[in-house]
C-alpha atoms as a PDB file:
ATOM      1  CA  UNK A   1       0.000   0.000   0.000  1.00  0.00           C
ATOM      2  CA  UNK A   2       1.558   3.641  -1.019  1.00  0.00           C
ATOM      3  CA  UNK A   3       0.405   6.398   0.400  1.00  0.00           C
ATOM      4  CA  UNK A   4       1.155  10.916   0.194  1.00  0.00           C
ATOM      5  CA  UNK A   5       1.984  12.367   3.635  1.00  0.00           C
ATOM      6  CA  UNK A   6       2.478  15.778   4.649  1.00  0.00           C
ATOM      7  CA  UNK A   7       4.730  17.456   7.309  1.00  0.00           C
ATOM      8  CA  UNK A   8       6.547  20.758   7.159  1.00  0.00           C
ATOM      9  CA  UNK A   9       4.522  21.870   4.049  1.00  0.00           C
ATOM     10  CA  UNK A  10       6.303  19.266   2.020  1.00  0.00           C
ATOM     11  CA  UNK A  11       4.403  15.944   0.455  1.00  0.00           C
ATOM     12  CA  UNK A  12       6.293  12.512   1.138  1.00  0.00           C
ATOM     13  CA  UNK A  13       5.361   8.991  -0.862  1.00  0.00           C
ATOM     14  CA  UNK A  14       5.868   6.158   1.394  1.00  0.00           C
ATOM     15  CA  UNK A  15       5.268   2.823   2.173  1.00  0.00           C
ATOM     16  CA  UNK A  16       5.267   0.714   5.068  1.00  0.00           C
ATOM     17  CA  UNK A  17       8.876   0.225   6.107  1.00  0.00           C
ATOM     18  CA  UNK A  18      10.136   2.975   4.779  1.00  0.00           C
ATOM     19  CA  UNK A  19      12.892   5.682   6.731  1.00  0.00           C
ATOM     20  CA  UNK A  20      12.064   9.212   5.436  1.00  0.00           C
ATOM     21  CA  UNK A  21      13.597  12.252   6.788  1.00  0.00           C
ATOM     22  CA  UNK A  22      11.368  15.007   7.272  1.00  0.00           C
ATOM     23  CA  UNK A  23      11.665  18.603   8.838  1.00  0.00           C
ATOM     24  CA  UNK A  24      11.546  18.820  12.675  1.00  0.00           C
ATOM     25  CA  UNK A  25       8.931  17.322  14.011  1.00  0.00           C
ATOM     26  CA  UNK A  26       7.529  17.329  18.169  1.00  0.00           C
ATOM     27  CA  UNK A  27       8.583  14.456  20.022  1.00  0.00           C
ATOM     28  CA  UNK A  28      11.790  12.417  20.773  1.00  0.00           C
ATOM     29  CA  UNK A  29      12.980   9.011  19.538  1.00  0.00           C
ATOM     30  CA  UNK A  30      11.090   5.909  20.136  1.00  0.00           C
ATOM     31  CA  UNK A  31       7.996   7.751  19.923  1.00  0.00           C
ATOM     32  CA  UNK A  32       4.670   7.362  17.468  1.00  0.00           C
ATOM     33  CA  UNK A  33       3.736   9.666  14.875  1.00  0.00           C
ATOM     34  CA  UNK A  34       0.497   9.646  13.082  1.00  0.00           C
ATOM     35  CA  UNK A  35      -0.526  11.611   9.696  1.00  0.00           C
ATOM     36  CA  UNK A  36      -3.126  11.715   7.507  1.00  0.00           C
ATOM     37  CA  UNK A  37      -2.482  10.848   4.126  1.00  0.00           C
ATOM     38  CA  UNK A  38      -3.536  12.737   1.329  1.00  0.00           C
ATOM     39  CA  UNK A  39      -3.544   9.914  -1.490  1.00  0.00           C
ATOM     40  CA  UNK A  40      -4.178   6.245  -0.311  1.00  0.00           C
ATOM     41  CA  UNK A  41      -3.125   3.492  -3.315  1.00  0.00           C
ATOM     42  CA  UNK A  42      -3.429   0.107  -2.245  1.00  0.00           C
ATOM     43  CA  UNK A  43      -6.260  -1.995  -4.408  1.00  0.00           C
ATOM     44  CA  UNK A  44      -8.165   1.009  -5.111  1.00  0.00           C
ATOM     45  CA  UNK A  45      -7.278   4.671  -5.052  1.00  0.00           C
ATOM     46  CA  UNK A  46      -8.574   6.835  -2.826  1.00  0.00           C
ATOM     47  CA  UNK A  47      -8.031  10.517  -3.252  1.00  0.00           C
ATOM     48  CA  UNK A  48      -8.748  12.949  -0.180  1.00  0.00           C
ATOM     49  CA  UNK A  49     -10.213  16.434   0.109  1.00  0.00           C
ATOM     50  CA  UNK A  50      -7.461  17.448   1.402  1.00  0.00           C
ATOM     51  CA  UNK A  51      -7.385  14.575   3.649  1.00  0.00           C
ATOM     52  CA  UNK A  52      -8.434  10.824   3.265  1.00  0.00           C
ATOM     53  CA  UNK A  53     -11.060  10.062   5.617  1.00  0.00           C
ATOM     54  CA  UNK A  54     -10.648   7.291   7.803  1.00  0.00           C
ATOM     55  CA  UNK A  55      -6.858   6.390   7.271  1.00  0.00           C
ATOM     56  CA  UNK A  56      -3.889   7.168   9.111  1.00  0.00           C
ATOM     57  CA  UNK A  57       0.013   6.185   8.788  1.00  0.00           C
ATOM     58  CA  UNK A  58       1.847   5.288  11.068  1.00  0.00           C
ATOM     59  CA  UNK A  59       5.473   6.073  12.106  1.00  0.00           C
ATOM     60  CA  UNK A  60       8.259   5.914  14.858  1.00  0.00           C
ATOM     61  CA  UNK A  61      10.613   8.807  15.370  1.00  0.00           C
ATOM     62  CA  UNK A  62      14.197   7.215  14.882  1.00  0.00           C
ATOM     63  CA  UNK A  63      16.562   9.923  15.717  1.00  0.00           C
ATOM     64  CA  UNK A  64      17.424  14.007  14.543  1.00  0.00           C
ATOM     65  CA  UNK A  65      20.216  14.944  12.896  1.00  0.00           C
ATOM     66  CA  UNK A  66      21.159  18.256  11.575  1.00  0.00           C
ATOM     67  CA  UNK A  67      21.390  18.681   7.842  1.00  0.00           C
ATOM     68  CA  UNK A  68      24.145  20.217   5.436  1.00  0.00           C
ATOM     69  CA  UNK A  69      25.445  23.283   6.355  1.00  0.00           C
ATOM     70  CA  UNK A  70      23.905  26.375   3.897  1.00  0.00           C
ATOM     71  CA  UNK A  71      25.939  29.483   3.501  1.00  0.00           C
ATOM     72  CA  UNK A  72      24.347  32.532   3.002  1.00  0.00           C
ATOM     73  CA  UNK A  73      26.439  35.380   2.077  1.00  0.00           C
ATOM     74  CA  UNK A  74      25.133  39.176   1.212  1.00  0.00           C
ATOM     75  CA  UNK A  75      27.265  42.184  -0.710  1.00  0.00           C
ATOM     76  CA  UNK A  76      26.899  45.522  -1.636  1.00  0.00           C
ATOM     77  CA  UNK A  77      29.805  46.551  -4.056  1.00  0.00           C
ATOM     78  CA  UNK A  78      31.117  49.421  -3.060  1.00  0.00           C
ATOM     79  CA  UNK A  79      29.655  50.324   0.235  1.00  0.00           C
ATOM     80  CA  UNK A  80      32.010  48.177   2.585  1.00  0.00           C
ATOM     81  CA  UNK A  81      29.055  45.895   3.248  1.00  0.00           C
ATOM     82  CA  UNK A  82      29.658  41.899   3.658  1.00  0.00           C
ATOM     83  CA  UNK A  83      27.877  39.362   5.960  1.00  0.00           C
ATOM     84  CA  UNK A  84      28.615  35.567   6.460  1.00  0.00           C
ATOM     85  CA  UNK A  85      26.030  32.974   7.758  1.00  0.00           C
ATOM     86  CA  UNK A  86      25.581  30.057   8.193  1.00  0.00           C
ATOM     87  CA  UNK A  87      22.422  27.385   8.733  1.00  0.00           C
ATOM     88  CA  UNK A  88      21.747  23.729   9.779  1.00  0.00           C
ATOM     89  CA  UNK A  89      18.451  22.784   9.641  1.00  0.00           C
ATOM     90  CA  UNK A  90      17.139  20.014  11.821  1.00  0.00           C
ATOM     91  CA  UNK A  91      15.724  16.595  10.936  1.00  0.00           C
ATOM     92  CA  UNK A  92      13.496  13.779  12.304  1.00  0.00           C
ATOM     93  CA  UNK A  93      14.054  10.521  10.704  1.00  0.00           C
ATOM     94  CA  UNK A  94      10.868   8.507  10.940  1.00  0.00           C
ATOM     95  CA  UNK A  95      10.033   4.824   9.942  1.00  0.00           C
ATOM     96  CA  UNK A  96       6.707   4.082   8.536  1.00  0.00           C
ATOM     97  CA  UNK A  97       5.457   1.094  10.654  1.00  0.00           C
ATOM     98  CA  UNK A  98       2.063   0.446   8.503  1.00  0.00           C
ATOM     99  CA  UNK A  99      -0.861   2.174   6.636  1.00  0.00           C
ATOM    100  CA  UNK A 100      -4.447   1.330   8.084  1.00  0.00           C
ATOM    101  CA  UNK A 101      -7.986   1.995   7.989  1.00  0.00           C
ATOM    102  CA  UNK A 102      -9.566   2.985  11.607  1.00  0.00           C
ATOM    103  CA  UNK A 103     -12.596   1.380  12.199  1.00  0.00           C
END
């Protein structure tokens, strides 16, 4: 079964077993997450407005990590003006335990 997840205004395909990394999410390792899918594909395909009805996925929070660093650098030509910075966004690493109807 495939399903489309959201989190951090970005939409994931998974399926069960699967290890995504997704932006920052609440909670520490070991714990569940549920969404709601957007798009459930299994033996039919059910499409959601915006959200499927009666379906959730779920997922364990592995770990965080921080990502690649991301320079940003700014520069007026000549007006003496420079500036250096530097960002590491964090990451949860979830793993999709299964895809299921709730009764």
């Amino acid at each position: 079964m495939i399903a489309v997840i959201e989190s951090g205004g970005k939409q994931y395909i998974v399926r069960e077993g699967d290890k995504i990394l997704i932006e920052r999410i609440e909670g520490s390792p070991g714990e569940k997450v549920y969404f709601k899918p957007l798009l459930v594909e299994g033996e039919e395909t059910i499409l959601g407005t915006p959200y499927v009805e009666n379906y959730r996925v779920e997922g364990t929070i592995l770990e965080e990590r921080k990502g690649e660093k991301v320079i940003v650098f700014k520069k007026k030509s000549k007006k003496h003006y420079k500036k250096k910075r530097g960002h590491r966004q964090i990451f949860s690493v979830v793993k999709v335990e299964k895809i299921f109807k709730e009764a």
